[in-house]
Structure formats: structure tokens, C-alpha cells
N, C-alpha and C. Protein backbone atom coordinates (compact mmCIF):
# COMPACT_ATOMS: atom_id res chain seq x y z
N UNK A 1 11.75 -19.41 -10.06
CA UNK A 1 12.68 -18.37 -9.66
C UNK A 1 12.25 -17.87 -8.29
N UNK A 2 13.17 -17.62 -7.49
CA UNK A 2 12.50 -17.31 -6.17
C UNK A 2 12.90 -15.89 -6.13
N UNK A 3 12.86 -15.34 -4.48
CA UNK A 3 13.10 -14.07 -4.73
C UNK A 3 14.49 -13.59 -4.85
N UNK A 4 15.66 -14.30 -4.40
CA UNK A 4 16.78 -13.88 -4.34
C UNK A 4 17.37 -14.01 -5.91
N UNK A 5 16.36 -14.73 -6.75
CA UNK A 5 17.39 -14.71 -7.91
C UNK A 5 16.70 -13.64 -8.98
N UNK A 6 15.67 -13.37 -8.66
CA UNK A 6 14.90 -12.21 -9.09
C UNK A 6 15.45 -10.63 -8.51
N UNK A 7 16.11 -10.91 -7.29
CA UNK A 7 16.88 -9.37 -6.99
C UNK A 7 18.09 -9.33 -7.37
N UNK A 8 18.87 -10.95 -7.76
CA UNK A 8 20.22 -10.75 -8.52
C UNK A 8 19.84 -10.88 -9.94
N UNK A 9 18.50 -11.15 -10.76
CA UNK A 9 18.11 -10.36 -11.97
C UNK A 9 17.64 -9.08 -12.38
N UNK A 10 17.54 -8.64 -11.08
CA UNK A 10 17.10 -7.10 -11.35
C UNK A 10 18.20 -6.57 -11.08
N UNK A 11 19.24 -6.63 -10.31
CA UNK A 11 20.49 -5.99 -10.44
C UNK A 11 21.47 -6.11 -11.39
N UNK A 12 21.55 -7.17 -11.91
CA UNK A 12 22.18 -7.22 -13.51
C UNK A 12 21.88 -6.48 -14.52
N UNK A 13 20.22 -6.36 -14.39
CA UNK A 13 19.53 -6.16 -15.78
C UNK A 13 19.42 -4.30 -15.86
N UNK A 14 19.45 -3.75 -14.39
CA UNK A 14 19.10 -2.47 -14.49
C UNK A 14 20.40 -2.01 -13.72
N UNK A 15 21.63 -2.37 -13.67
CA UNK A 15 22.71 -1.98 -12.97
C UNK A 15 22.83 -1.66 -11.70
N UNK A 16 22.35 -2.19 -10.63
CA UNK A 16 22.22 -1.95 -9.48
C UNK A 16 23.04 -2.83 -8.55
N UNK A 17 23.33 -2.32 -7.14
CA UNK A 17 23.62 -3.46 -6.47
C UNK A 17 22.41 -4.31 -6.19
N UNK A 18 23.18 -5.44 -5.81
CA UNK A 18 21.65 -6.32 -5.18
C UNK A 18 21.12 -5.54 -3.59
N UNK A 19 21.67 -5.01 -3.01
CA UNK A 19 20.65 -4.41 -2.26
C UNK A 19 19.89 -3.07 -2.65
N UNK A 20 20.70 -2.25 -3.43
CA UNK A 20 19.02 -1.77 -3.90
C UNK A 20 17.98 -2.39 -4.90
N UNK A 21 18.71 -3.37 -5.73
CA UNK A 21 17.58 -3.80 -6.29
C UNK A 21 16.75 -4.52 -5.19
N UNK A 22 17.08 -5.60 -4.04
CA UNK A 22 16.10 -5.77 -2.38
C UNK A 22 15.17 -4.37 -2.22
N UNK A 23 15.77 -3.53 -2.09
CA UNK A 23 15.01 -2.31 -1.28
C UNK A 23 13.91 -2.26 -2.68
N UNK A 24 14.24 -1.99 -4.03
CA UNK A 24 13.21 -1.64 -4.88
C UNK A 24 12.18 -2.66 -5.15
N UNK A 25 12.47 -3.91 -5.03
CA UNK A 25 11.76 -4.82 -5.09
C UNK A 25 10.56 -5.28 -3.96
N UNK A 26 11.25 -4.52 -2.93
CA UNK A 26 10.12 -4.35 -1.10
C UNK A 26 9.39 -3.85 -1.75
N UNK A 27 10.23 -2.39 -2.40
CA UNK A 27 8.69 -1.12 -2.57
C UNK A 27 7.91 -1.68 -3.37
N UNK A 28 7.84 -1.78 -4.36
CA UNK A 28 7.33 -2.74 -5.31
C UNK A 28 6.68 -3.25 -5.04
N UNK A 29 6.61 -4.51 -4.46
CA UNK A 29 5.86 -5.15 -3.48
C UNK A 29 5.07 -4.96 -2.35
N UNK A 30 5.63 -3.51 -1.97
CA UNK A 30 4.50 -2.97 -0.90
C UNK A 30 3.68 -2.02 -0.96
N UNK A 31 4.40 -1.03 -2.36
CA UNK A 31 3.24 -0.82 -3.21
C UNK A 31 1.65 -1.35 -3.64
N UNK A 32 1.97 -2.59 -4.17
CA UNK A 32 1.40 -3.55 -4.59
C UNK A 32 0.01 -3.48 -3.63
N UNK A 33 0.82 -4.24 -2.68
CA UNK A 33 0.27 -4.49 -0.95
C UNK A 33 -1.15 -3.36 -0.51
N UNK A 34 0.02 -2.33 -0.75
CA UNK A 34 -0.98 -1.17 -0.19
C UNK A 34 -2.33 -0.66 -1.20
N UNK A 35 -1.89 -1.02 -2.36
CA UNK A 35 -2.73 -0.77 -3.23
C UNK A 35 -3.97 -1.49 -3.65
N UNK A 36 -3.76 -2.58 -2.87
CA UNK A 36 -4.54 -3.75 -3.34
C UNK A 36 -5.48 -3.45 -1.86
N UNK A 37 -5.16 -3.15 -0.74
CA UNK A 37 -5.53 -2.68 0.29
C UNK A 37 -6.55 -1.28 0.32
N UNK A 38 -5.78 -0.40 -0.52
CA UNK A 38 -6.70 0.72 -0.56
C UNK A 38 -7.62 0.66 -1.45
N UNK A 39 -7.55 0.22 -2.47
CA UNK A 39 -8.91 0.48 -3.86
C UNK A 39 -9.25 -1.00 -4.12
N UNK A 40 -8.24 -2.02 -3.68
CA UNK A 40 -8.89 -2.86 -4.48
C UNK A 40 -8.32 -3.46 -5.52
N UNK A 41 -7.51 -3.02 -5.96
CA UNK A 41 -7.02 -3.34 -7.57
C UNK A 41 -5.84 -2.34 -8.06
N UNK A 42 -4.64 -3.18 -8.62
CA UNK A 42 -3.58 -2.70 -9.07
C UNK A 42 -3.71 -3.17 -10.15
N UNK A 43 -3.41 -2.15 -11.39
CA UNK A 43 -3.38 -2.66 -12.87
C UNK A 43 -1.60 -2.09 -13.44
N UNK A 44 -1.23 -3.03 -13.84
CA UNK A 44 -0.06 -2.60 -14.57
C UNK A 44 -0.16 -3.10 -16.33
N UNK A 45 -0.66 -1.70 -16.52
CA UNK A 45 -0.42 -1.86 -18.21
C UNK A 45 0.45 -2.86 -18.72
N UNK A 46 -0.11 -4.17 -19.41
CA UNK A 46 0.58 -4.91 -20.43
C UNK A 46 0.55 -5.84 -19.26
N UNK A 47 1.26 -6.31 -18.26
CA UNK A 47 1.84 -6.98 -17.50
C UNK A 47 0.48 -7.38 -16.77
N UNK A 48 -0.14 -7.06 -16.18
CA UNK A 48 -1.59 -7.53 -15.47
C UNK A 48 -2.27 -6.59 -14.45
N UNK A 49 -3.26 -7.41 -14.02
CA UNK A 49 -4.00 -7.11 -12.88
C UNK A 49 -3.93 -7.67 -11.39
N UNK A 50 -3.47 -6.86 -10.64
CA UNK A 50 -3.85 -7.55 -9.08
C UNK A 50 -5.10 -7.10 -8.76
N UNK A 51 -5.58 -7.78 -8.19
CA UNK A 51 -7.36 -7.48 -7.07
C UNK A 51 -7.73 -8.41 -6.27
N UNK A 52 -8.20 -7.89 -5.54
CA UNK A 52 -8.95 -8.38 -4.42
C UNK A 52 -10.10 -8.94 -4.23
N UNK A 53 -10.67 -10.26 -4.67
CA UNK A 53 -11.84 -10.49 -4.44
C UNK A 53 -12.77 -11.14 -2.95
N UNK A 54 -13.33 -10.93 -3.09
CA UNK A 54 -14.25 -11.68 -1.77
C UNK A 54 -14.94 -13.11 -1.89
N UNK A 55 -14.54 -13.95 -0.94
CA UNK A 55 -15.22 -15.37 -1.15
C UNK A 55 -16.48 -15.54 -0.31
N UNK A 56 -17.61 -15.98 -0.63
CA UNK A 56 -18.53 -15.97 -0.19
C UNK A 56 -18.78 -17.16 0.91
N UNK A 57 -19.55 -17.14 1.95
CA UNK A 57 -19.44 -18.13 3.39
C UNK A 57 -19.68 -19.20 2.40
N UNK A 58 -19.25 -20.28 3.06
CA UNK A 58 -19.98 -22.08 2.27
C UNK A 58 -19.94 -23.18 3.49
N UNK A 59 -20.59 -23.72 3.18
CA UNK A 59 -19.92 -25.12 3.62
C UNK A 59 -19.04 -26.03 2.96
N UNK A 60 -18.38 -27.15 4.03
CA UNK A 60 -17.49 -28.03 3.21
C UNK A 60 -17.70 -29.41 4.34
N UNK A 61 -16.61 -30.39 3.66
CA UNK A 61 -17.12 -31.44 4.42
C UNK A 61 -15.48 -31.65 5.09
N UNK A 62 -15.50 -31.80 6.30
CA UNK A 62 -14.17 -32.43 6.86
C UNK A 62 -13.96 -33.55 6.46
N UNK A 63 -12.63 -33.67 5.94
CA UNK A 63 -12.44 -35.27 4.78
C UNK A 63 -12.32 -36.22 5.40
N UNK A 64 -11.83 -35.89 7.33
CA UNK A 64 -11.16 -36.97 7.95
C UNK A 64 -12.83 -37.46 8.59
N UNK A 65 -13.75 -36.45 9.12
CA UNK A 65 -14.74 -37.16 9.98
C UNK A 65 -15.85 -36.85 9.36
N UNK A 66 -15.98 -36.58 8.16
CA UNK A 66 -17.27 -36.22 7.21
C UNK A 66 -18.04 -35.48 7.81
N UNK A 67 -18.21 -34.76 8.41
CA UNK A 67 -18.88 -33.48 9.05
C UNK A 67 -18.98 -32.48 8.45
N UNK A 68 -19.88 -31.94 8.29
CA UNK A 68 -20.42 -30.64 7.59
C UNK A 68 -19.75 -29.58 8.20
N UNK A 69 -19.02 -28.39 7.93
CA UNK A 69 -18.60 -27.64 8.41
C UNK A 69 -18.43 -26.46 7.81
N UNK A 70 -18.74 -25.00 8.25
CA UNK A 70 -18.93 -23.94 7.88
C UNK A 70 -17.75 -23.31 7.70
N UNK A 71 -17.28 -22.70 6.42
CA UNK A 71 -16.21 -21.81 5.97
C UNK A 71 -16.51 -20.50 5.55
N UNK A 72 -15.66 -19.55 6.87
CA UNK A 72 -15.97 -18.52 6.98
C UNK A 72 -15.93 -17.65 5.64
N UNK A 73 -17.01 -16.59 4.91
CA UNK A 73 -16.15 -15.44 4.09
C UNK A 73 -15.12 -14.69 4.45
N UNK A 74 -13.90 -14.78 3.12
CA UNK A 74 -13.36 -13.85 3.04
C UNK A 74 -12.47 -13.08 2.02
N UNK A 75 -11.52 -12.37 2.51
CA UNK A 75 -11.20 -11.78 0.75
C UNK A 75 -9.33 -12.74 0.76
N UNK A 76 -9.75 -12.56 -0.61
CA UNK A 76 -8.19 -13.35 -1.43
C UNK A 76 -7.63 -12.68 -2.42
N UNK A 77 -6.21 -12.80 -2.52
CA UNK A 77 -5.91 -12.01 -3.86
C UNK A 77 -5.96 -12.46 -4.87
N UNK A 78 -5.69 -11.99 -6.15
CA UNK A 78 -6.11 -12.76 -7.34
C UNK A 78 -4.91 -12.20 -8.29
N UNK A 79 -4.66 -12.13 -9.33
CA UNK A 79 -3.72 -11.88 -10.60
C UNK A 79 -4.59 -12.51 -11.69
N UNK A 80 -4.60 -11.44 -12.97
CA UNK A 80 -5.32 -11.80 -14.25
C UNK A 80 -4.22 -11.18 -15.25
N UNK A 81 -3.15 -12.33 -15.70
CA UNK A 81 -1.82 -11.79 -16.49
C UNK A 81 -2.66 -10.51 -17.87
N UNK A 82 -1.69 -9.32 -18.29
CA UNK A 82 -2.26 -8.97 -19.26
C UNK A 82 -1.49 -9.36 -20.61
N UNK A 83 -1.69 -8.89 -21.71
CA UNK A 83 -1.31 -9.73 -22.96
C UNK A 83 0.28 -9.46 -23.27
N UNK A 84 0.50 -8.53 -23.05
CA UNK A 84 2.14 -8.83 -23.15
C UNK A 84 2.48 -9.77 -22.31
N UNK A 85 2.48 -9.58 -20.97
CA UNK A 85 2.87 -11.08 -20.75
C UNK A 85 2.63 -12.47 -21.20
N UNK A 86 1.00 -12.37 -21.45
CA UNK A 86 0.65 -13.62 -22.15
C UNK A 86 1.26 -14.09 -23.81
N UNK A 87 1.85 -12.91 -24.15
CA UNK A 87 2.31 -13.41 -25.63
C UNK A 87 4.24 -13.49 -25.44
N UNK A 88 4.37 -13.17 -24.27
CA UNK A 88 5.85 -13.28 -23.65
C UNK A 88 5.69 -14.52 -23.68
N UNK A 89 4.99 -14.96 -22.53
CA UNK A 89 5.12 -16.99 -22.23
C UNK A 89 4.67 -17.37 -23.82
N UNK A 90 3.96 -17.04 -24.64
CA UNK A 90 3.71 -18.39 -25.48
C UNK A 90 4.59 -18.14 -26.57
């Protein structure tokens, strides 16, 4: 599902036009954004966890000229579904 059919499912499902369900779905999302930015971690009861973790420096090997090469640290986001969702999918 991409995003446009996710803002014409949120406008069906909660009676909206599709552009406010767009605009609610930004906030939402930039919520998210900002939150994951300020603390670290967004938890939405039942549904999951967003956070932020940090990857630690490494090396790796360039596949094309086998050279050892250093990969910088840094941070990535992550998602850890919570159990309603997980008993939704199964």
C-alpha cells in the first residue's frame, strides 16, 4: 500500500476528504519525526515502537576492489510492531 492509497483509506474509513486525511497523515508523520528526534522513541500503545538506535563505526570490504574500508557511525530508525498488531497480521 503506498501512501496515496493509505490517505484514500483514511478518508473513507474516518469520513474525511482526502486532503485532510494528506494534512493528518503529514502530522502524523511529523509527529513521529519530531519525536523520534527529541527523546528518542515513540511508543504507540498496541501498535508499536519507533526509536532511534545508533550503529557503531566498522569496517567492510568493497565488493568490487576488496579493500578494507571504514563505515562511519551512525543513528537509524528502527520499528518493534506491538501485539495488537502482531495478532492483527497472524
Amino acid at each position: 500500500m503506498g501512501k496515496q492509497e493509505l490517505v484514500e483509506f483514511i478518508a473513507a474509513k474516518a469520513g474525511l476528504t482526502k486532503a485532510d486525511a494528506a494534512r493528518a497523515l503529514d502530522a502524523t508523520l511529523e509527529g513521529i519525526t519530531t519525536g523520534i528526534k527529541k527523546s528518542g522513541k515513540v511508543a504507540l500503545v498496541g501498535f508499536g515502537t519507533f526509536a532511534c538506535k545508533e550503529r557503531a563505526a566498522r569496517e567492510g570490504i568493497n565488493p568490487l576492489t576488496k579493500e578494507t574500508i571504514k563505515i562511519p557511525a551512525k543513528k537509524v530508525a528502527s520499528f518493534k510492531a506491538g501485539s495488537k498488531l502482531k495478532d492483527a497480521i497472524n
